[in-house]
Protein backbone atom coordinates (compact mmCIF):
# COMPACT_ATOMS: atom_id res chain seq x y z
CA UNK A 1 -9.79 21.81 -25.60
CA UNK A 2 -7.90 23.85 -28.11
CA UNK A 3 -7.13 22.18 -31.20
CA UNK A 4 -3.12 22.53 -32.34
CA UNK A 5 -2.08 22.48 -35.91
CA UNK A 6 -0.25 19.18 -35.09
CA UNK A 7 -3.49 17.22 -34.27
CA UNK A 8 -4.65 17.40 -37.54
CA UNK A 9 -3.02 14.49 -38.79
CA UNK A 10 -2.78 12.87 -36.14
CA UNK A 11 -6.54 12.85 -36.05
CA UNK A 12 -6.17 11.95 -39.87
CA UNK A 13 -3.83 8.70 -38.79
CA UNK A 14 -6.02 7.33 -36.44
CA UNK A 15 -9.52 7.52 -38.31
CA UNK A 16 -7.23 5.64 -41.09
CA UNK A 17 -5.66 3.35 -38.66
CA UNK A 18 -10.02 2.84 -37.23
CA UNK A 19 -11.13 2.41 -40.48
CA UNK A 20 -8.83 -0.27 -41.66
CA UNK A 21 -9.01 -2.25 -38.71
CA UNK A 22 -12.58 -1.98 -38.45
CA UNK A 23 -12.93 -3.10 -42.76
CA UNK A 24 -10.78 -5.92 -41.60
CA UNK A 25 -12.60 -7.13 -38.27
CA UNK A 26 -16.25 -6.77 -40.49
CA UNK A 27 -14.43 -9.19 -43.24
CA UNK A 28 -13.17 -11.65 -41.06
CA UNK A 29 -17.00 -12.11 -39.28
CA UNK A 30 -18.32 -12.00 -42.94
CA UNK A 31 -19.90 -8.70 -43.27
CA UNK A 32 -19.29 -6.15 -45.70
CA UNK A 33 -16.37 -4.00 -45.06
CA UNK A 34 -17.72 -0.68 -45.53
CA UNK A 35 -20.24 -0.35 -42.50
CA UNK A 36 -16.97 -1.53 -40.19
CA UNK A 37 -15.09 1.48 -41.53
CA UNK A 38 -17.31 4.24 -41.33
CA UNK A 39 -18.18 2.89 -37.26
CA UNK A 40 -14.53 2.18 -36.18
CA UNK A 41 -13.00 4.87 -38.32
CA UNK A 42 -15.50 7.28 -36.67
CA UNK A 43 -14.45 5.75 -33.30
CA UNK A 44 -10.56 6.59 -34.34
CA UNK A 45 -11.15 9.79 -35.22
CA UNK A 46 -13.16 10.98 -31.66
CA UNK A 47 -11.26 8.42 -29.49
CA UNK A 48 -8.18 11.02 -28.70
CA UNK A 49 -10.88 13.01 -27.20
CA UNK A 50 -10.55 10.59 -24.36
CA UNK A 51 -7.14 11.80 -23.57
CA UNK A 52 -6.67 15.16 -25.06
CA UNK A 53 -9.91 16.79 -23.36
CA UNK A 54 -8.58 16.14 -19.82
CA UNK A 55 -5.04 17.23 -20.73
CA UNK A 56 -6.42 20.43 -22.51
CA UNK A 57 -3.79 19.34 -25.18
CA UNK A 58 -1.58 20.85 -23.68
CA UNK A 59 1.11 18.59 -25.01
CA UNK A 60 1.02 20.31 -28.29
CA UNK A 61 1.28 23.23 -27.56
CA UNK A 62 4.39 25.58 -29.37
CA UNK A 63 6.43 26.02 -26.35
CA UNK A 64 6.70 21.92 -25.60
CA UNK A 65 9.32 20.50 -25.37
CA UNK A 66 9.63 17.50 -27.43
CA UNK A 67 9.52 14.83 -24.41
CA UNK A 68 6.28 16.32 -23.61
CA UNK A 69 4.74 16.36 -27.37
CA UNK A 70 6.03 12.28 -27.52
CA UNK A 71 3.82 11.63 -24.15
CA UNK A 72 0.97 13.75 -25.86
CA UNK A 73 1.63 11.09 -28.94
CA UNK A 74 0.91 8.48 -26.95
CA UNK A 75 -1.51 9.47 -24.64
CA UNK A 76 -3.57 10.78 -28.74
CA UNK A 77 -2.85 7.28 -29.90
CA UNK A 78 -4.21 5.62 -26.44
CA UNK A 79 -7.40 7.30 -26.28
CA UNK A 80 -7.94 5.90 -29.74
CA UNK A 81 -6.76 2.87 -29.48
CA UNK A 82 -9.01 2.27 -26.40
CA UNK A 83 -12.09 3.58 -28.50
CA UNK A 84 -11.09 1.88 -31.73
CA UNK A 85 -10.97 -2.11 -29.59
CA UNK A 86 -14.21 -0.86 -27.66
CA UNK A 87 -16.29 0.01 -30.65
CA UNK A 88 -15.15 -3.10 -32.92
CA UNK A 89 -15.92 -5.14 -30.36
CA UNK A 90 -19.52 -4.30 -29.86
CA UNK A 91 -20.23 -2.88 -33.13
CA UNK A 92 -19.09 -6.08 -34.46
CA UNK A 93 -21.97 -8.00 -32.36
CA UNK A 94 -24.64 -5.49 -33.25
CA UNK A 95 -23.95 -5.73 -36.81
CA UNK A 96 -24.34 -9.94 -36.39
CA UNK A 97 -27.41 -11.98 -36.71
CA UNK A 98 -28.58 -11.87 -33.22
CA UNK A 99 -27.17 -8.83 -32.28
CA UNK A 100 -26.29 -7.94 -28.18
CA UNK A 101 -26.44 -12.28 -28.43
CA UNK A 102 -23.28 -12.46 -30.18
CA UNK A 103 -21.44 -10.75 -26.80
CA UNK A 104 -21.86 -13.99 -24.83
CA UNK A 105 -20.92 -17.23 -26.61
CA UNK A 106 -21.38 -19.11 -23.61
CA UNK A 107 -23.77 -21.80 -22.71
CA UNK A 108 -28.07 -20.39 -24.03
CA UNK A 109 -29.53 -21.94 -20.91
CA UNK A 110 -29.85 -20.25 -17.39
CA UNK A 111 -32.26 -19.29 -14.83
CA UNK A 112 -31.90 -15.66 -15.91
CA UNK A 113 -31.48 -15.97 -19.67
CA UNK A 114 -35.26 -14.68 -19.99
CA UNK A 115 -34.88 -11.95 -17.66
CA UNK A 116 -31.64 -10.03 -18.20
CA UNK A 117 -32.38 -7.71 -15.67
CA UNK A 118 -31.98 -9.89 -12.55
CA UNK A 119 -28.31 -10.40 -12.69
CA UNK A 120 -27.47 -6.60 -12.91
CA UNK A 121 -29.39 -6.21 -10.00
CA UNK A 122 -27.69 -9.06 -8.01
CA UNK A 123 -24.93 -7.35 -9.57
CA UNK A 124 -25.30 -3.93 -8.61
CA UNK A 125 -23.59 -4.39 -5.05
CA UNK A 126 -20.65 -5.37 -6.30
CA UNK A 127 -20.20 -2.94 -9.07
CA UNK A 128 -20.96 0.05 -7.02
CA UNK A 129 -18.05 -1.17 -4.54
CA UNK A 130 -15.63 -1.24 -7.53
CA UNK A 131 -16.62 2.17 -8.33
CA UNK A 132 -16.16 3.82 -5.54
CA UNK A 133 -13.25 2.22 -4.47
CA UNK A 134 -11.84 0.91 -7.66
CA UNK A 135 -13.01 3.44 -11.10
CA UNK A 136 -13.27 6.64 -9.03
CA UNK A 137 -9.67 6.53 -7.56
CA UNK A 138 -8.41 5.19 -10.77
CA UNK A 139 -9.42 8.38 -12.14
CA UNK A 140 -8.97 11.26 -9.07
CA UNK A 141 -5.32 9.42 -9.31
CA UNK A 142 -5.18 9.88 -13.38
CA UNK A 143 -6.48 14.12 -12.42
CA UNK A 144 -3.72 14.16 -9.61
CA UNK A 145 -1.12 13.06 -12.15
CA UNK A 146 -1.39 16.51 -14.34
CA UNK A 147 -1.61 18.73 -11.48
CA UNK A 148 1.08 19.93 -8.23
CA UNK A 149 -0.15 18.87 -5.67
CA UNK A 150 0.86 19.82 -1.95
CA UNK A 151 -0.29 18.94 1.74
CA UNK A 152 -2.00 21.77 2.81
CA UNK A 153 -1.25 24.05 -0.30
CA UNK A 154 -4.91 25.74 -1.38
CA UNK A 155 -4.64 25.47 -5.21
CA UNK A 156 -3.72 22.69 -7.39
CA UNK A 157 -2.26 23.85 -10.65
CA UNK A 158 -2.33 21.86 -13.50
CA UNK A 159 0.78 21.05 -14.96
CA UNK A 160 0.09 18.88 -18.32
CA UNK A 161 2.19 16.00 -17.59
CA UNK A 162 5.39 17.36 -15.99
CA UNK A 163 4.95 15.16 -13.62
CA UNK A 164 5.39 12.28 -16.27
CA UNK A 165 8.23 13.87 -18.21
CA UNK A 166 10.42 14.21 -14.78
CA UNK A 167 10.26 10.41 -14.94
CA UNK A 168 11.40 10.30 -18.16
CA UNK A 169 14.83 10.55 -19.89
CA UNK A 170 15.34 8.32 -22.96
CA UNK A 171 18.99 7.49 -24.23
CA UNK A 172 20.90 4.46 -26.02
CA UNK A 173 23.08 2.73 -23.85
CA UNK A 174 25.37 -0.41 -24.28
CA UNK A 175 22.96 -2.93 -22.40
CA UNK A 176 19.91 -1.89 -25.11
CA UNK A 177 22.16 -2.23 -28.14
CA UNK A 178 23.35 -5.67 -27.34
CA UNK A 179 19.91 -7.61 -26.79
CA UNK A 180 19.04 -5.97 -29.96
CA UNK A 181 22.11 -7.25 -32.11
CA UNK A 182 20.99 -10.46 -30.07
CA UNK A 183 17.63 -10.43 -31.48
CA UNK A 184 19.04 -9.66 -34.83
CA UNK A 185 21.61 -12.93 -34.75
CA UNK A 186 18.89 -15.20 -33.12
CA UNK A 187 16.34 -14.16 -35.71
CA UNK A 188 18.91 -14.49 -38.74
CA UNK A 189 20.12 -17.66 -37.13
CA UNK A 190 16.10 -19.34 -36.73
CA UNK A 191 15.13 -18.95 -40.38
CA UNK A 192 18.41 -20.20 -41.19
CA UNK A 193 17.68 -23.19 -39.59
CA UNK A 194 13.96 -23.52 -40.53
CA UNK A 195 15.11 -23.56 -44.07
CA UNK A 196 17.81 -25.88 -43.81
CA UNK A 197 15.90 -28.29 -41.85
CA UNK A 198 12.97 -28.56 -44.12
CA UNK A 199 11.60 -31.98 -43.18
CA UNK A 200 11.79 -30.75 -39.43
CA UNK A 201 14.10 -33.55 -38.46
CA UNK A 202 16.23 -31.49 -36.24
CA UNK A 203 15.62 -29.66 -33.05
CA UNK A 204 17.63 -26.74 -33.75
CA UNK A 205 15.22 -24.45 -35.08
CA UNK A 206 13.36 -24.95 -31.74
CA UNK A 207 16.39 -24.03 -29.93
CA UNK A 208 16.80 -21.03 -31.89
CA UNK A 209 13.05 -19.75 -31.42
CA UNK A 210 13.78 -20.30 -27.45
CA UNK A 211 16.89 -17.80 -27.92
CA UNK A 212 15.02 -15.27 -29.73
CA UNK A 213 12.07 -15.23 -27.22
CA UNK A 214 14.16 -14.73 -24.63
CA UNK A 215 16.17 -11.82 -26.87
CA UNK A 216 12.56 -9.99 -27.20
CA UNK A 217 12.59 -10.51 -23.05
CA UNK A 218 15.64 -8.85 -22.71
CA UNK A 219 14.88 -6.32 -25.47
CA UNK A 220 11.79 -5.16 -24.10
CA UNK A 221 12.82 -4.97 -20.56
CA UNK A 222 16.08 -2.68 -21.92
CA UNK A 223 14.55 -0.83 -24.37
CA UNK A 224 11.88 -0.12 -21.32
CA UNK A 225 14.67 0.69 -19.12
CA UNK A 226 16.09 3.49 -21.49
CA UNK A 227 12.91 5.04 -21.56
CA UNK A 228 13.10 6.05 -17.94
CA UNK A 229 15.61 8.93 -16.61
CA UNK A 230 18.48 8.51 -14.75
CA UNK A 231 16.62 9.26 -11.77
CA UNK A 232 13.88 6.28 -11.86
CA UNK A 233 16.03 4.03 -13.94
CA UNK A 234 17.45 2.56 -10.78
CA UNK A 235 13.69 2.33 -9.34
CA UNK A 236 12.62 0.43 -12.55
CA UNK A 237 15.77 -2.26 -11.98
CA UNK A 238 15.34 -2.52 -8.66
CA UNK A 239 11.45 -3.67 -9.29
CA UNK A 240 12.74 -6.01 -11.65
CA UNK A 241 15.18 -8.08 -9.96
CA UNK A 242 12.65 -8.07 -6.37
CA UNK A 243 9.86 -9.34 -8.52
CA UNK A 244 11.78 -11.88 -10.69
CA UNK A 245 13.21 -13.24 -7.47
CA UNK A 246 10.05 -13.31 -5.64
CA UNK A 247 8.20 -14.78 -8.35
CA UNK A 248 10.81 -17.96 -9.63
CA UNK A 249 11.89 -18.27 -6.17
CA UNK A 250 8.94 -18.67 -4.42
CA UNK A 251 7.46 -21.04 -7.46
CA UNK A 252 10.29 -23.18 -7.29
CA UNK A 253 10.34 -23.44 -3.87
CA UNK A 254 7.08 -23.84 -3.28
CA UNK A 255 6.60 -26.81 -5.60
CA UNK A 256 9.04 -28.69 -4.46
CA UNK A 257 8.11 -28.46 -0.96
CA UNK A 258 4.35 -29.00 -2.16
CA UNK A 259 6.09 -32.32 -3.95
CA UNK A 260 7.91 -33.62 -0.74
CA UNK A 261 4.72 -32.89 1.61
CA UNK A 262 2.53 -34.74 -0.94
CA UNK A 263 4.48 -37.95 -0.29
CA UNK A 264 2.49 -40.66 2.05
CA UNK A 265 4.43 -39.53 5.34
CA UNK A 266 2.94 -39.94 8.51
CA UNK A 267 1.67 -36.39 10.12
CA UNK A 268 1.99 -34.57 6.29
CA UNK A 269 -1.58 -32.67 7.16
CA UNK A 270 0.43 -31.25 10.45
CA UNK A 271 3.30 -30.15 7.80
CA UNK A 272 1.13 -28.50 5.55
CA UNK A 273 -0.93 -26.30 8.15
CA UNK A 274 2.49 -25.16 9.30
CA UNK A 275 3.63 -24.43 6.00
CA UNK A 276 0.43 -22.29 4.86
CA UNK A 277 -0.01 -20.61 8.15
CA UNK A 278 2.76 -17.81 7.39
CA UNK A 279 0.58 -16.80 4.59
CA UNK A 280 -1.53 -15.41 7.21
CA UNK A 281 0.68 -13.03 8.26
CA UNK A 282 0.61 -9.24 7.03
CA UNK A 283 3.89 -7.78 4.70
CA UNK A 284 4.69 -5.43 7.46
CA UNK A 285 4.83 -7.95 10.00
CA UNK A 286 6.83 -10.39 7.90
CA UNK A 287 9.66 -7.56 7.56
CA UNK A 288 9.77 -7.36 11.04
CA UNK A 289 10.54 -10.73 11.95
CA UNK A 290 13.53 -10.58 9.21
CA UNK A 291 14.42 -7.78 10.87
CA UNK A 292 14.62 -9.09 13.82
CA UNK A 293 16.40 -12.25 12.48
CA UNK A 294 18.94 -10.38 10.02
CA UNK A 295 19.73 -8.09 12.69
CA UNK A 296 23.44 -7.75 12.62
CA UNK A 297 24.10 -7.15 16.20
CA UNK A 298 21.55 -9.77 17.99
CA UNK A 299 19.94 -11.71 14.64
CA UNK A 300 19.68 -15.65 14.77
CA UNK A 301 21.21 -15.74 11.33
CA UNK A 302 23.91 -14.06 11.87
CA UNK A 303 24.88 -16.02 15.09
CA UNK A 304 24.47 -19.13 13.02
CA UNK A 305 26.28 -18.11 9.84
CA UNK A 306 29.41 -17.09 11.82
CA UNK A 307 29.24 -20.35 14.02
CA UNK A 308 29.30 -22.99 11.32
CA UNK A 309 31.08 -20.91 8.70
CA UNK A 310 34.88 -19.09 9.47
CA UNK A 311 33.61 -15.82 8.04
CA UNK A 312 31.49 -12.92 9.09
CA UNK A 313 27.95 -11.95 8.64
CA UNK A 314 27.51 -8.84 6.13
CA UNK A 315 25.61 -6.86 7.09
CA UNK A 316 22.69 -5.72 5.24
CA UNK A 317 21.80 -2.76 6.42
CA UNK A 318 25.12 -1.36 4.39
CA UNK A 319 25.39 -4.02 1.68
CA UNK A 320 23.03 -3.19 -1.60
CA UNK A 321 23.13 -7.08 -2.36
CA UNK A 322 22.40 -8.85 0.54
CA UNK A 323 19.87 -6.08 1.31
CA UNK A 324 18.30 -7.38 -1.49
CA UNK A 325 18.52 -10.89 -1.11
CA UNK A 326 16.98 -10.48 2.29
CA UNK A 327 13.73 -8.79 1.12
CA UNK A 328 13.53 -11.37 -1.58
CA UNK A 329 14.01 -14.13 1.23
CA UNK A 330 11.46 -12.42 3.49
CA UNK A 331 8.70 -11.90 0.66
CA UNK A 332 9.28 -15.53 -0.95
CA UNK A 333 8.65 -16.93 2.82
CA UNK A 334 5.34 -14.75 3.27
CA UNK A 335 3.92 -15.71 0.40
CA UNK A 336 5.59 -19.22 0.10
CA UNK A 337 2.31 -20.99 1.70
CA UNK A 338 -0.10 -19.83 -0.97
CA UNK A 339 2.05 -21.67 -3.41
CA UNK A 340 2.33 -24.82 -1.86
CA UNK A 341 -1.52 -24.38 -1.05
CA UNK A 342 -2.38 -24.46 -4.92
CA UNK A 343 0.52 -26.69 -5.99
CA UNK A 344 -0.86 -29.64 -3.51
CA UNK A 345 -4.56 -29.43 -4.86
CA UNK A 346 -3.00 -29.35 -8.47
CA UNK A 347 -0.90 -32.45 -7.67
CA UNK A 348 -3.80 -34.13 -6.55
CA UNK A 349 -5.46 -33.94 -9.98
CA UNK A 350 -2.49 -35.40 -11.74
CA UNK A 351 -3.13 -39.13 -13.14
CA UNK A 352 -1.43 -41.54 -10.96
CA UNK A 353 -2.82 -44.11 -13.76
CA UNK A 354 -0.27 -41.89 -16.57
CA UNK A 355 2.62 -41.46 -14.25
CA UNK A 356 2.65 -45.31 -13.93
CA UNK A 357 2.32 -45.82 -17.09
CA UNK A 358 5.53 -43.32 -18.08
CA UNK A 359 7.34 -45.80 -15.82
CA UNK A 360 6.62 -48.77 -17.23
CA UNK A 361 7.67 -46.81 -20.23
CA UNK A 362 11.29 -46.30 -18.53
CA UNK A 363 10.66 -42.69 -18.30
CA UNK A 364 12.54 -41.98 -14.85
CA UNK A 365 11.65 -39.69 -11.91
CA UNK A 366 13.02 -36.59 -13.91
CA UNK A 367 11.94 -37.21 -16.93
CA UNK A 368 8.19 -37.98 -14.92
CA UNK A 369 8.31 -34.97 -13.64
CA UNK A 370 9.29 -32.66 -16.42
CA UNK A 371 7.01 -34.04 -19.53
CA UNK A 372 3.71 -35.29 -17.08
CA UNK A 373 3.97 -33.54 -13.79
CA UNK A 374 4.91 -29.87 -14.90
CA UNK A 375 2.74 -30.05 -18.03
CA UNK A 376 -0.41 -31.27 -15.51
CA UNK A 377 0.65 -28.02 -13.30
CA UNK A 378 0.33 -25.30 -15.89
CA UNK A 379 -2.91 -23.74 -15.25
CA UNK A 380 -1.76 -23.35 -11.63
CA UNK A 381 1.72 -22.26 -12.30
CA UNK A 382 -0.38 -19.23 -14.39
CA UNK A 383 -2.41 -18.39 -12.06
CA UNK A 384 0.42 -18.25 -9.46
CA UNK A 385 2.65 -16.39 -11.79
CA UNK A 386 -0.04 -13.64 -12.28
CA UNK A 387 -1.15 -13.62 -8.38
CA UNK A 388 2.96 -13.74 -7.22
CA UNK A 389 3.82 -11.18 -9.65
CA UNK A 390 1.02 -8.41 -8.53
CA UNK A 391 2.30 -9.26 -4.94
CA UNK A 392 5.62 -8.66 -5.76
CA UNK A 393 4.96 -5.10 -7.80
CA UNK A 394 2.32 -3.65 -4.66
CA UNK A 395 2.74 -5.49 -1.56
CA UNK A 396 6.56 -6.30 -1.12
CA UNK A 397 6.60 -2.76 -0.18
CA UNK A 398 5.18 -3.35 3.66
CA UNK A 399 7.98 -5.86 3.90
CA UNK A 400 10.90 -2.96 2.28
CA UNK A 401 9.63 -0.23 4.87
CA UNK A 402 10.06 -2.13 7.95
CA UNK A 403 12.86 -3.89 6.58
CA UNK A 404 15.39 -1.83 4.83
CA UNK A 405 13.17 1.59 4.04
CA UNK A 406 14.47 1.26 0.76
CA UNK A 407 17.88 1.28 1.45
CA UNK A 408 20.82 0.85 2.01
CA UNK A 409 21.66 3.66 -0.98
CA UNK A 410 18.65 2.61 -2.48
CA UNK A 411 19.16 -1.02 -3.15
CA UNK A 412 15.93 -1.95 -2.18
CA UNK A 413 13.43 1.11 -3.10
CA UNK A 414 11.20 -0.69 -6.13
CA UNK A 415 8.46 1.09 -7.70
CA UNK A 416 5.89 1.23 -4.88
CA UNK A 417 8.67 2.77 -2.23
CA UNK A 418 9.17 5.22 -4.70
CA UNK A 419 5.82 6.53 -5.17
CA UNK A 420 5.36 6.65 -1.64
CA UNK A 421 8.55 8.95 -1.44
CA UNK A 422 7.24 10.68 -4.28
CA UNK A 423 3.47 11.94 -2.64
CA UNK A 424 5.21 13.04 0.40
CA UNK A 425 6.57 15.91 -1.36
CA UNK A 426 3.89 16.35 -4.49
CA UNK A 427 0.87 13.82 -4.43
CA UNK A 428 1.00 14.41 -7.99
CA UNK A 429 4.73 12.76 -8.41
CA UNK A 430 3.69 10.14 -6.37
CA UNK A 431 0.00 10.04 -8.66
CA UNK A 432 2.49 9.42 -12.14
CA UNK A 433 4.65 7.10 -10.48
CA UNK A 434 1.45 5.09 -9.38
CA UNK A 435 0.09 5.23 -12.85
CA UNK A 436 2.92 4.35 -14.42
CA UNK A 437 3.45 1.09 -12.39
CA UNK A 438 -0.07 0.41 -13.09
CA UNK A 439 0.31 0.49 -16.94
CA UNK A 440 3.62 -1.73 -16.03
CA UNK A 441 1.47 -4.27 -14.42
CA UNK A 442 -0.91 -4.33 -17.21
CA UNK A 443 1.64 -4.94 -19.79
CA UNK A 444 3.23 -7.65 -17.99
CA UNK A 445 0.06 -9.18 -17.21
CA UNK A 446 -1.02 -8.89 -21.05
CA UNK A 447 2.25 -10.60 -21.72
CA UNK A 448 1.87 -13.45 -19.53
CA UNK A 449 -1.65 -14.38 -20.95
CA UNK A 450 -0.30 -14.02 -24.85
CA UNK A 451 3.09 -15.54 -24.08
CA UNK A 452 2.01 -18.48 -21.91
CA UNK A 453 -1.74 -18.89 -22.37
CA UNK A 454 -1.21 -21.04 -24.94
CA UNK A 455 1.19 -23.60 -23.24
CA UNK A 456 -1.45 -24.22 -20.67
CA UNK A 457 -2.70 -27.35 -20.77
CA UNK A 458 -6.23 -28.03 -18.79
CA UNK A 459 -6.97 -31.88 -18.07
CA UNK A 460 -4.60 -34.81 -17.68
């Protein structure tokens, strides 16, 4: 690794950025400051290593341009982030009465709490399967990403991160400077209201903290979007609107069905096999059938659309819409019967004993539903979210290549299609695109814990 007159304060900012954080984390647990930043500032200062030795900081170097200097800045700042939350964590602990103890703050008792080294033997199958099929391609995919790559082709330059720049493109559009002046007005407009309504009598300033959280949505998804070139902009939409319709589609759906097969009908076991058993059946498959059913020439759908309605059936192999709406349909119906499967066991736990008394109450069906029934269903409606949404981001993509390949015009190619398209020419395109999705999935993942966790409510 060669070490660029640029680095140098950047090595500077993040052993100041360690060592504050880690003075602060010792404080809060009540130890003195100055031990937490000489470990964590330490840990900021070598954490870029992480990054910078694979990339041979190249990203610095004078004849960069500056798109590929701002990736070096954040893959500098990553490494030491990473290292900085890592050694805080456990150097927090060791510095602790009781030392490695203070990692687990679960229950003292166990069969193996006097012999620690039984459990990483009964774990040791199971790790060595994630890491050769988990950690190692993780990283071969992370190497592939910085070089060119070809089928056949002997040698495998390296390439810094070309391969990530080509994605890239930033700009300022219209659609990134309205959610902002959004955010602005619904931020100006909540305080306004907090300190008007002092006594919290009115419900406004709760209206207005809804608006702005879903200003922050819309700014982070735009200002996200702007990042990306013109190229993989499109790609980056396209993911968007398959996995948001996937996701509330399928949840709505499949709670209400779950709600209407949860009645005391006759035969409702019968209903609910039939209803989970397409869940059985593969993404590929699935676009197959829709395929067969959307066919414009011979489909079902068709046939029935233009008998009991006077107009024709688009069709979707030439309409970007519809295309879309049909991989939604077909991926919402695959994975339709694992909702309904976790929705009925959660409405079995709800109290009967509180919905009756809401009644006697007055409180009517809706208003049952909405403050007792969803509120019961949260932890479930989580876990779907986060299950549905990793789905929609990796697996839809069995269902697009039988379906529509991606098309028509590219309608229908989301992130996964993309990469695909990408290896077949350079395995490292397709290695940047896969690593980019995967930091995508993280972040939205991270999101839903911090921005729903706490409106999860666990018991009745």
């Amino acid at each position: 690794m060669v070490l660029y007159p640029l680095m140098l304060p950047l090595f500077l900012v993040t052993a100041a950025a360690g060592a504050l954080i880690g003075r602060m984390v010792w404080r809060n647990a009540g130890l003195s400051g100055r031990p937490g930043a000489l470990v964590v500032g330490t840990a900021g200062l070598l954490g870029p290593l992480l990054t910078m030795v694979p990339l041979e900081s190249c990203t610095f170097e004078p004849d960069r341009t500056a798109m590929d200097m701002a990736v070096g800045v954040v893959a500098f700042v990553g490494g030491a982030a990473v290292a900085v939350a890592v050694v805080a964590w456990i150097g927090r602990a060791l510095s602790m009465p009781g030392g490695w103890a203070n990692l687990d703050s679960g229950d003292r008792t166990g069969s193996y709490r006097n012999r620690p080294i039984v459990p990483w033997v009964l774990l040791l199958p199971s790790l060595a399967i994630l890491a050769v099929f988990l950690y190692y391609p993780l990283v071969e995919t992370l190497r592939l990403s910085t070089h060119l790559v070809r089928r056949g082709a002997p040698r495998e330059p390296f390439v810094c991160v070309d391969n990530y720049t080509a994605l890239l493109g930033p700009s300022l559009e219209w659609w990134l400077i309205a959610p902002v002046v959004a955010l602005v007005l619904s931020a100006v407009a909540t305080r306004t209201a907090q300190r008007v309504d002092r006594d919290g009598l009115s419900d406004w300033p709760a209206r207005w903290r809804r608006v702005r959280g879903m200003a922050v949505i819309l700014t982070v998804l735009a200002a996200t979007a702007s990042v990306f070139g013109p190229n993989y902009r499109p790609v980056f939409t396209t993911t968007l609107i398959l996995t948001s319709g996937v996701v509330l589609i399928g949840l709505a759906v499949g709670l209400a069905i779950a709600m209407l097969v949860s009645q005391p009908v006759r035969g409702r076991s019968i209903y609910r096999t039939l209803l989970i058993w397409p869940y059985a059946i593969s993404p590929p498959i699935a676009g197959i059938l829709f395929f067969v059913m959307f066919d414009p020439l011979t489909g079902i759908i068709g046939h029935l659309y233009e008998t009991f309605t006077p107009w024709d059936m688009p069709n979707y192999r030439t309409d970007p819409t519809l295309a879309r709406v049909v991989v939604i349909l077909s991926s919402v119906w695959k994975t339709l019967g694992f909702s309904i499967l976790f929705y009925i066991a959660g409405l079995q736990n709800v109290s009967t004993q509180m919905l009756e008394a809401a009644q006697m109450d007055g409180a009517n069906a809706w208003q049952r539903f909405r403050h007792f029934i969803l509120p019961s269903l949260t932890p479930i409606t989580f876990f779907l979210i986060v299950t549905n949404v990793t789905y929609a981001f990796f697996q839809v993509f069995g269902t697009i290549a039988y379906l529509t390949r991606g098309g028509p015009a590219g309608a229908t190619t989301d992130a996964m299609t993309a990469i695909v398209e990408a290896a077949r020419g350079n395995v490292g395109d397709g290695a940047a695109g896969s690593m980019v999705l995967f930091a995508m999935v993280l972040a939205v993942t991270a999101w839903q814990f911090r921005a729903t966790g706490s409106r999860i409510h666990y018991g009745n």
